[in-house]
Protein backbone atom coordinates (compact mmCIF):
# COMPACT_ATOMS: atom_id res chain seq x y z
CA UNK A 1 114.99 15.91 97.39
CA UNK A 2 111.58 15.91 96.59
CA UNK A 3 111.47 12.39 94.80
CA UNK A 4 113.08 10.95 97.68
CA UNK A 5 110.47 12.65 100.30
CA UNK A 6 107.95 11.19 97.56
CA UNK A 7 109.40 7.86 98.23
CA UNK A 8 110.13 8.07 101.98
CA UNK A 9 106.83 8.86 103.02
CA UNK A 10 105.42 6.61 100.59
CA UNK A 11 107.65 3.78 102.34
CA UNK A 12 106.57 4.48 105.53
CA UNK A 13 102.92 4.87 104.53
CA UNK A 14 103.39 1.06 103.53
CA UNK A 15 105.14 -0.03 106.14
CA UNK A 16 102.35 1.36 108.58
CA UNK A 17 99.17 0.08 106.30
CA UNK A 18 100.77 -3.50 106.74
CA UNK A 19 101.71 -3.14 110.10
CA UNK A 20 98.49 -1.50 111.04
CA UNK A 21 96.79 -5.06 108.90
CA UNK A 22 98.29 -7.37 110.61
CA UNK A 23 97.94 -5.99 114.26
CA UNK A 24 94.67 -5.88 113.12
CA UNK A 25 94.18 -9.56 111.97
CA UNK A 26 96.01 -11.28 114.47
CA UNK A 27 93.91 -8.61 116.94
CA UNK A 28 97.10 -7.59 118.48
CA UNK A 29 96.73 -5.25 121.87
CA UNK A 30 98.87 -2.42 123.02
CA UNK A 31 99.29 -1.39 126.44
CA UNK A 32 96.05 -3.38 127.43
CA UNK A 33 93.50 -1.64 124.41
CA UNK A 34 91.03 -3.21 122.15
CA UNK A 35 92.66 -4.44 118.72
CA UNK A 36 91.19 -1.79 117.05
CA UNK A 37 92.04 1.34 119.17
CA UNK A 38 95.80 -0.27 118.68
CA UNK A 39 95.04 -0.25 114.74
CA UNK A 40 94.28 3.49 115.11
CA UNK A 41 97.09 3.94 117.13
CA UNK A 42 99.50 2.55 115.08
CA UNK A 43 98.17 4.62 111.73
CA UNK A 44 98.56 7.47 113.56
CA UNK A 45 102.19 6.92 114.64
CA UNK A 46 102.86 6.13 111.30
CA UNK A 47 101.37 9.56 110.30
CA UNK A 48 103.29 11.19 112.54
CA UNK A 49 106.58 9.55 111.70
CA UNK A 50 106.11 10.31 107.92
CA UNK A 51 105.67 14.11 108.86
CA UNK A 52 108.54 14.38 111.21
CA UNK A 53 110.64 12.35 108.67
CA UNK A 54 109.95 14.58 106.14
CA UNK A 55 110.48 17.76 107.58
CA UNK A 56 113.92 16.65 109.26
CA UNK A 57 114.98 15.08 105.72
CA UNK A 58 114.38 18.89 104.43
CA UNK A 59 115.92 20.45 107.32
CA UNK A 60 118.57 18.03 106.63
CA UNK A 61 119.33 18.56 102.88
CA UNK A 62 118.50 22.36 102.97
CA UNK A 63 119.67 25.55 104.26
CA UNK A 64 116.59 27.15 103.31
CA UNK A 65 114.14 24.93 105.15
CA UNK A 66 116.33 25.33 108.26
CA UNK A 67 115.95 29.18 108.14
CA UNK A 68 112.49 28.89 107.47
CA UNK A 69 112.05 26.79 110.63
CA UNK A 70 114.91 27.93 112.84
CA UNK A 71 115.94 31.53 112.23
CA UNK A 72 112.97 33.38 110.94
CA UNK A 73 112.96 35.94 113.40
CA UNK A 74 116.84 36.67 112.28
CA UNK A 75 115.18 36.56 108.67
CA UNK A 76 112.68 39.30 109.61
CA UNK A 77 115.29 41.49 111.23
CA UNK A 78 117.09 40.91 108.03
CA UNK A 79 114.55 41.96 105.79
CA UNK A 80 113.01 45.15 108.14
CA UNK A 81 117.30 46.49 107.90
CA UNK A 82 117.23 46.03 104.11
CA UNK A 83 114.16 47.54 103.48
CA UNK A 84 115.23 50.44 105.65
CA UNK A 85 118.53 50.91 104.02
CA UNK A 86 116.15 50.63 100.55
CA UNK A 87 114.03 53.64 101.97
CA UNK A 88 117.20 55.16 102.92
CA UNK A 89 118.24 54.66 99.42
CA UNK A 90 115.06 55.65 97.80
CA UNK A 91 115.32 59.11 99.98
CA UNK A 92 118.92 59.82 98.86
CA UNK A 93 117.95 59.29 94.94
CA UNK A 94 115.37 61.51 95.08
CA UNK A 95 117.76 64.26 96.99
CA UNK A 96 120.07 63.46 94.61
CA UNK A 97 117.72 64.04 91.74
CA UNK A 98 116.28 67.54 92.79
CA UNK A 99 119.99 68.72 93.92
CA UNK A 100 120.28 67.66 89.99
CA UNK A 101 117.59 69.36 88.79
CA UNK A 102 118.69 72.28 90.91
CA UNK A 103 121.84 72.26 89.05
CA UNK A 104 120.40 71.66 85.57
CA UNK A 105 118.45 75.09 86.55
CA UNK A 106 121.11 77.19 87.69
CA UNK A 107 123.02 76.16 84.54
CA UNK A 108 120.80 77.13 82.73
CA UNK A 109 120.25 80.71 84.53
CA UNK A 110 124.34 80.77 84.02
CA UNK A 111 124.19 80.00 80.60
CA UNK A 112 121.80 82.91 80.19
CA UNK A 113 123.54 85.00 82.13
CA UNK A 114 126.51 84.22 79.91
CA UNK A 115 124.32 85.61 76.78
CA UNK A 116 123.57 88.34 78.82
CA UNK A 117 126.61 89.39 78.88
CA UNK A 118 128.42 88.77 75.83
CA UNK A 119 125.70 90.77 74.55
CA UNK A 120 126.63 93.95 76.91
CA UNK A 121 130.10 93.32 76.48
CA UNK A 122 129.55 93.27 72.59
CA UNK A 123 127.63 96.88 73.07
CA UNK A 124 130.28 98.36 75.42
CA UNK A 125 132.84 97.56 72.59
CA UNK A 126 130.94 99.39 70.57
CA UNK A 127 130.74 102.30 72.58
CA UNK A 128 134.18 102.26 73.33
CA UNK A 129 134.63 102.96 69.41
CA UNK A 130 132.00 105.27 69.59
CA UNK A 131 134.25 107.33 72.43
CA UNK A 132 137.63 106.75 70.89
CA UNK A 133 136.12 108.77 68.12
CA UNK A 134 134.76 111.51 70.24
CA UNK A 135 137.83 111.57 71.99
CA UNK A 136 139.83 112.13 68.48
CA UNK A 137 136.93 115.11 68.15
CA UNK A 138 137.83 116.52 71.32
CA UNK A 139 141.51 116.54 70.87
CA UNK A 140 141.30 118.59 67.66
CA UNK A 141 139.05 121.08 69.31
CA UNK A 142 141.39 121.17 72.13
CA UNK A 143 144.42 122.78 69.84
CA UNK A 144 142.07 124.62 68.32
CA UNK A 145 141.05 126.21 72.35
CA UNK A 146 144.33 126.76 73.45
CA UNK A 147 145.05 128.88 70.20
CA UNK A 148 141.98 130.60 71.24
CA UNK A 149 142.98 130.94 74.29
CA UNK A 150 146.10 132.38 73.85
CA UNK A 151 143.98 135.09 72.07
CA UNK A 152 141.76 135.66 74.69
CA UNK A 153 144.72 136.18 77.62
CA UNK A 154 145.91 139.07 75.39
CA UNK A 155 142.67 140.50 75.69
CA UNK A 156 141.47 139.56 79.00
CA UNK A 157 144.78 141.57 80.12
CA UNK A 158 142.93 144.71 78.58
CA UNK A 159 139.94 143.53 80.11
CA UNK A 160 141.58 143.54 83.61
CA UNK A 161 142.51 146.94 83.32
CA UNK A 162 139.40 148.11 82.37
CA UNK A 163 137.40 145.71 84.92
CA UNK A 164 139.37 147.57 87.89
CA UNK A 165 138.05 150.75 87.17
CA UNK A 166 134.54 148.99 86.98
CA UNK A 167 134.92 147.89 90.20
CA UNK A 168 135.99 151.09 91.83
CA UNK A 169 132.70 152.17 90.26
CA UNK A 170 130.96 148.58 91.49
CA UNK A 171 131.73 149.69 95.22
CA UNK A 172 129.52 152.81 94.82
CA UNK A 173 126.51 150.82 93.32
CA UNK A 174 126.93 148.32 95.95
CA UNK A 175 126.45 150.44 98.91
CA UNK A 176 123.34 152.34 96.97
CA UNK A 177 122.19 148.69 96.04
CA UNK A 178 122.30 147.52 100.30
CA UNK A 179 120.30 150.71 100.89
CA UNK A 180 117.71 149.98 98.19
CA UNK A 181 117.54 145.88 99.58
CA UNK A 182 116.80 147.18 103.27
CA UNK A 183 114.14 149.20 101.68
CA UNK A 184 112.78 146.50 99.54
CA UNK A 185 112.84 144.23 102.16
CA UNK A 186 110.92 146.48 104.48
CA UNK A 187 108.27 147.05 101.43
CA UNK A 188 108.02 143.40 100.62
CA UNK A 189 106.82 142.87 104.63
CA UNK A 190 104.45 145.55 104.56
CA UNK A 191 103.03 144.06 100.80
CA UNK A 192 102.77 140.48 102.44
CA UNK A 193 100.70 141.50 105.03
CA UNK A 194 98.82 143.53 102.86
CA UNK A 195 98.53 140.52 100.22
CA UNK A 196 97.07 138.16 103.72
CA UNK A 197 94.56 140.90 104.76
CA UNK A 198 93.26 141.07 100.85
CA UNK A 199 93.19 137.33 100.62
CA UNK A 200 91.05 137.09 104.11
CA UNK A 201 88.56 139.98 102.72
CA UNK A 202 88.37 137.99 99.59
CA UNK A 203 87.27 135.22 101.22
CA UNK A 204 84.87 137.08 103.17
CA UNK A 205 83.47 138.54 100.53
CA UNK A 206 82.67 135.69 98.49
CA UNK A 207 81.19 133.80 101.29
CA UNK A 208 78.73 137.01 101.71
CA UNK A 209 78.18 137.03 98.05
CA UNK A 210 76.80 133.40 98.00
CA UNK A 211 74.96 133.99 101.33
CA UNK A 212 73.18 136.78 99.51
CA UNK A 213 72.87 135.01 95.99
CA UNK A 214 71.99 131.95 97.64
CA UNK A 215 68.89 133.57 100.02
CA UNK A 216 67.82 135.63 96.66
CA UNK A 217 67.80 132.01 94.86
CA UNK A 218 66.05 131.13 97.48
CA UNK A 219 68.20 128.27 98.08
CA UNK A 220 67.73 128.17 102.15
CA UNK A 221 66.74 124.70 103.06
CA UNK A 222 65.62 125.07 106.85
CA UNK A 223 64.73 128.05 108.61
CA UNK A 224 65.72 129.21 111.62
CA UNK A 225 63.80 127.72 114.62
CA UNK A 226 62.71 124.74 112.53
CA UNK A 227 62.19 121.94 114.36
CA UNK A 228 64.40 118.67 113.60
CA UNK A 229 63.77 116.09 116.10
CA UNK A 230 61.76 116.12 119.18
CA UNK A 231 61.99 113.42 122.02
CA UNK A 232 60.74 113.32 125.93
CA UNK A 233 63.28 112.54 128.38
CA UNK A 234 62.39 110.96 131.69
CA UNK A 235 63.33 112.02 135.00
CA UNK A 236 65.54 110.40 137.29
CA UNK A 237 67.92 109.26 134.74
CA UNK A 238 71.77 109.31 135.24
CA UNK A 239 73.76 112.10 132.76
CA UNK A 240 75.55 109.67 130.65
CA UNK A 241 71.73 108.06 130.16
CA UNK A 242 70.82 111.80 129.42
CA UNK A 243 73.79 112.11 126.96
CA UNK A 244 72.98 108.78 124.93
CA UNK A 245 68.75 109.87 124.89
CA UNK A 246 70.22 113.43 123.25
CA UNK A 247 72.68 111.41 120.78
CA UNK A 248 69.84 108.78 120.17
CA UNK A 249 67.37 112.17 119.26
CA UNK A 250 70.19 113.63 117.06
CA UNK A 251 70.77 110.65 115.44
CA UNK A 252 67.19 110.72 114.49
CA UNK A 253 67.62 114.05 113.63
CA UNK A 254 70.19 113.38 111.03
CA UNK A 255 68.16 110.40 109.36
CA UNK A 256 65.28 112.68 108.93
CA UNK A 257 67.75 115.34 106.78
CA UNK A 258 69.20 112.40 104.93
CA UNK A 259 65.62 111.41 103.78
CA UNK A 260 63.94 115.00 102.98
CA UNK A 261 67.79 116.47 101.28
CA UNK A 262 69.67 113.00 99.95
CA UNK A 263 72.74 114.12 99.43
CA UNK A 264 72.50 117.71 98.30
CA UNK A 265 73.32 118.64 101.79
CA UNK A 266 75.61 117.88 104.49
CA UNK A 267 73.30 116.40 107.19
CA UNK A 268 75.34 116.04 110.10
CA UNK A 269 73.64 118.00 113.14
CA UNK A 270 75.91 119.96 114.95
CA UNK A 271 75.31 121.12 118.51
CA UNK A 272 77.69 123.66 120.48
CA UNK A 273 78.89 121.63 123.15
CA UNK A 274 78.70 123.77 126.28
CA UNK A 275 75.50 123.83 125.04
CA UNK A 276 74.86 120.44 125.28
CA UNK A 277 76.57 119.83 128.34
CA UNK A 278 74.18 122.33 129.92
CA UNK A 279 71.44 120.85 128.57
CA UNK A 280 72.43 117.30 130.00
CA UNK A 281 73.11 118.53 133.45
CA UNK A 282 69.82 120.85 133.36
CA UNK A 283 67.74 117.68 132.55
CA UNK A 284 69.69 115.35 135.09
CA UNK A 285 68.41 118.10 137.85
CA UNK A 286 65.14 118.47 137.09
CA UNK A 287 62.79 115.67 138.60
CA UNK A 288 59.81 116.33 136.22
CA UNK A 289 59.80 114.34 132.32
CA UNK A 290 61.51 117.12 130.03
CA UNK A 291 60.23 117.77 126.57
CA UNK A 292 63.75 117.79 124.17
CA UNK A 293 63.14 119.75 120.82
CA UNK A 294 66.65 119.91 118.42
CA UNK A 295 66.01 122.84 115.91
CA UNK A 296 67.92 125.05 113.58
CA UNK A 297 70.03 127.81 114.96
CA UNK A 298 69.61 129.68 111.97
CA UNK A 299 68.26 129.49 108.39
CA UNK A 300 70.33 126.49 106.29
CA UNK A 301 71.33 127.36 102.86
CA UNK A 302 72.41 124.71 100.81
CA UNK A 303 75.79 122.57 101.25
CA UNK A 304 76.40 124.01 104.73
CA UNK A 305 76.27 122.07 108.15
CA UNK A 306 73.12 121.87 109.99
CA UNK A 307 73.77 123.82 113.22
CA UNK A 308 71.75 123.20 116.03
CA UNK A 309 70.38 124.27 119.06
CA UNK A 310 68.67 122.39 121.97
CA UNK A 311 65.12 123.55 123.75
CA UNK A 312 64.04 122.16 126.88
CA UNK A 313 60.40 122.39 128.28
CA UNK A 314 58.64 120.67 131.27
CA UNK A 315 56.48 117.89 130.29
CA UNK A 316 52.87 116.88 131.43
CA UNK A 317 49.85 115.53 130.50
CA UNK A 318 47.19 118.32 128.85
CA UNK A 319 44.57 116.41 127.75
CA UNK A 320 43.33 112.94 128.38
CA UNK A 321 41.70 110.22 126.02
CA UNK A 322 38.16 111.44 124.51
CA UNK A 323 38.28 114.78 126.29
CA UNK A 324 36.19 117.69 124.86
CA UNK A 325 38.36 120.94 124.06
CA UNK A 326 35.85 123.13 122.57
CA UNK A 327 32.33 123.47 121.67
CA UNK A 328 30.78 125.70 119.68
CA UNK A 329 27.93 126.81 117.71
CA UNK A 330 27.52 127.90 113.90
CA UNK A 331 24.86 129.87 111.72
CA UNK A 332 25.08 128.16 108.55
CA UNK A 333 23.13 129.37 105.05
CA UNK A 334 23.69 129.15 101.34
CA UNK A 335 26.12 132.26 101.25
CA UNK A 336 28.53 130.25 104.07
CA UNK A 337 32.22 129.14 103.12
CA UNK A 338 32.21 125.68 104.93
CA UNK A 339 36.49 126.42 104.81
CA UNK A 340 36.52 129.44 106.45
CA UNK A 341 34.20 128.01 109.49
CA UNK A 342 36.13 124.73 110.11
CA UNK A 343 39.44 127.03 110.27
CA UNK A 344 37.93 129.66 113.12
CA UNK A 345 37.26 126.27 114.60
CA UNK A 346 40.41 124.98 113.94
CA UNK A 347 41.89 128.22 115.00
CA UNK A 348 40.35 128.50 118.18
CA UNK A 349 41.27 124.64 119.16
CA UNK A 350 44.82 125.62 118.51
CA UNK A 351 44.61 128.99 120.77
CA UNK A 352 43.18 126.71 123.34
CA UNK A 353 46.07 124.12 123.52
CA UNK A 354 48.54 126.39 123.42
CA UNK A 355 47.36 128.07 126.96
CA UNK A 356 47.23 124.71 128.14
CA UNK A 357 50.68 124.14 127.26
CA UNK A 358 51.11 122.68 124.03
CA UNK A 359 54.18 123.32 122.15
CA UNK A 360 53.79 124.92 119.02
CA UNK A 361 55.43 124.34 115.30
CA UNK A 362 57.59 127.28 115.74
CA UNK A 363 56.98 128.03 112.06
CA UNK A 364 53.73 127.50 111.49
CA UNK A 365 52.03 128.06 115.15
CA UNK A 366 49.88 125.20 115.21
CA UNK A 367 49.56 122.09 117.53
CA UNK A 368 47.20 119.87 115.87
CA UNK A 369 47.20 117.59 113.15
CA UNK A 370 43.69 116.28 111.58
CA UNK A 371 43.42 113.07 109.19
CA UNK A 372 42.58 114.21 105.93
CA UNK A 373 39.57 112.09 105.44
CA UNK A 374 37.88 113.29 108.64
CA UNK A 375 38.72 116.95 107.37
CA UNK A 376 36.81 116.14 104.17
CA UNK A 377 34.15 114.42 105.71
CA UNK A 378 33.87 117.55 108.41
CA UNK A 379 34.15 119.82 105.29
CA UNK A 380 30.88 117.43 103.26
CA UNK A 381 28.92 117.92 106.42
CA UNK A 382 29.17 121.55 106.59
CA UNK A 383 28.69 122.09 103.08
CA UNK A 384 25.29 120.10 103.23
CA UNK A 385 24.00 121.83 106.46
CA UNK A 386 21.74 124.55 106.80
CA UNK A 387 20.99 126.80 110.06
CA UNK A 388 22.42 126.10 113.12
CA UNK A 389 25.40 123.53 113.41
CA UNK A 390 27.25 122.89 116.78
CA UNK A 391 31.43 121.54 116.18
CA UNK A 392 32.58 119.73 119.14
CA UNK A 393 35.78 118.74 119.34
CA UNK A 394 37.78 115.79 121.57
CA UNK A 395 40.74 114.64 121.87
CA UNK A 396 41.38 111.42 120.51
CA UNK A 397 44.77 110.25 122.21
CA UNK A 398 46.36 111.18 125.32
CA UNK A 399 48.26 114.26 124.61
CA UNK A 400 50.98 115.71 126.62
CA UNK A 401 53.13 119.29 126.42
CA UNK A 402 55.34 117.74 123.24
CA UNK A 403 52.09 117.32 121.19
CA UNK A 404 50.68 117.27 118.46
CA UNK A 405 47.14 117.43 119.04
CA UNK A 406 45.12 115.12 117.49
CA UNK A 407 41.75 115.94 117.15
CA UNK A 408 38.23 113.94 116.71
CA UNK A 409 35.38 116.93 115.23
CA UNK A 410 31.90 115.88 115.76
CA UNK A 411 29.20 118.00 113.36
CA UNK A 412 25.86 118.16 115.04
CA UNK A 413 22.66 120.21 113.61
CA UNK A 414 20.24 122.23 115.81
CA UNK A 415 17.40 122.95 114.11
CA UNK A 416 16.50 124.88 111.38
């Protein structure tokens, strides 16, 4: 097929070359056109013709070419179902596979199953031996109890007779043995009760006996009335506002017990609630600032819960910024104690702010506080001085009825 398409087309390339020649010499015209437009026009009619021969010489001679050029779109619908039915194919073989490996595994679960059991069944003929033997054992022992018990019937009929006069006699202990039981029963009550009672004064007793060892150990970590936490509350503010200002101050509380005990203690503050319901509805009534001081109910010994109580005091402003709280006058010489002056001073300052209003440490009594290097310095200046020296003291922050007191000491000299 493909010689003669070889030949064909080379025929008709011929044919048209000459043809196209000899229009072209004898300047032949076609439909009116210049010699040489009909030269072109014949070349490319003979172009043409070799291409349409050749294609319907293939089309002609093979089934192939025809579905290439006629029924492709069948051929694609062909090919899409067979490679569908291959997918199909594909999906089933691998199914078909793991429904085979599936079966490989459970065979090979049955097979040692099959072990399994041949082994049990191998150890329950075994024991089947082992009971066909007992059983041989029991059979002989068996004779051997019935002759016994032939021996025993003769003497359980002796036994009988005696055993009825027994229980003539059991009828008398039984009644004496209900009276004794109601009796018993009646004493075991009264011990039980007596056996709770002991157990609750044992208790009682050793909780006194560690009160008392632990207060001559001197194991009490807060005394009573020691202050915990201390907070002003402003007026005006609604009770569940009240109630979160008294948890947020309790809260504080309990962080400053964690970090002065650790955990040797339990540090939870505990407040009577009636208590602190008063407390909130007290404050929520009163339309002045309220000074809120948590402090110990009672002295703490170790390991016990921190119980609580709540003080309330009215809050104002005692002294301002810079304001002088006490002056006074000292006659100093060589035989002075520089320590004992500074604390009448000191002592005197605190006497004052407490009738001012000035809540005190309820443990100590004081209301101030003093830096330590202004108490030195105070102390070098007194030491150094001779004759007359006036102390003045001021305050050096605003200080209201919740304190402390915070003090600035001024050391002047007046002569000699």
């Amino acid at each position: 097929m493909i010689v003669v398409m070889i030949l064909t087309g080379g025929a008709i390339a011929f044919i048209g070359d000459k043809l196209g020649t000899k229009v072209g010499k004898k300047r032949l015209s076609i439909f009116g056109l210049r010699p040489r437009h009909t030269s072109m026009i014949v070349t490319v009619v003979t172009g043409g013709l070799i291409t349409a021969l050749s294609i319907g010489f293939m089309a002609l001679i093979s089934q192939n070419v025809r579905t290439a050029l006629f029924g492709m779109d069948e051929l694609r619908q062909t090919m899409d179902a067979t490679l569908a039915e291959l997918d199909e194919a594909t999906e089933n073989l691998l199914k078909a596979q793991t429904e085979f490996e599936r079966a490989n595994e459970n065979l090979r679960e049955s097979k040692t199953e099959i072990a399994a059991l041949k082994t049990e069944q191998e150890e329950l003929r075994a024991e089947s031996d082992r009971l066909k033997e007992g059983n041989e054992r029991l059979e002989a022992s068996n004779a051997e109890l019935t002759e016994q018990n032939e021996n025993l019937s003769s003497t359980n009929a002796t036994l009988e007779a005696d055993n009825k006069k027994l229980g003539d006699f059991n009828v008398t202990l039984t009644a004496d043995n209900e009276k004794l039981t109601s009796d018993n029963e009646k004493l075991s009550g009264d011990n039980e009760k007596l056996s709770g009672d002991n157990a609750k004064l044992e208790e009682r007793n050793k909780r006194l006996r560690d009160g008392i060892i632990a207060i001559r150990e001197g194991d009490i970590t807060l005394r009573a009335g020691e202050v915990l936490a201390s907070g002003i509350i402003k007026s005006g503010r609604t009770a569940e506002e009240i109630t979160a200002d008294i948890n947020a101050l309790a809260e504080r509380a309990t962080q400053s017990l964690i970090e002065r005990f650790g955990g040797d203690n339990d540090n939870s503050v505990w407040i009577y609630q009636p208590e602190f319901h008063n407390v909130v509805d007290q404050i929520a009534a009163s339309k002045r600032d309220t000074v809120l001081r948590i402090s110990a109910a009672g002295n703490l010994v170790r390991g016990e819960p921190v119980r609580a109580r709540l003080e309330t005091y009215p809050n104002e402003l005692i002294f301002r910024k810079g304001e002088k709280i006490l002056s006074k006058t000292y006659e100093l010489n060589k035989d002075s104690a520089p320590e004992l002056i500074l604390q009448d001073f000191l002592t005197e300052i605190n006497s004052i702010a407490v009738e001012r209003g000035i809540l005190t440490d309820p443990l100590t009594g004081s209301v101030g506080r003093m830096e330590g290097t202004q108490l030195y310095e105070v102390l070098d200046s007194l030491i150094d001085a001779r004759g007359k020296v006036q102390l003045t003291a001021t305050a050096r922050e605003e200080t209201d009825s919740q304190g402390p007191l915070r003090l600035n000491i001024k050391v002047e000299r007046r002569g000699n």
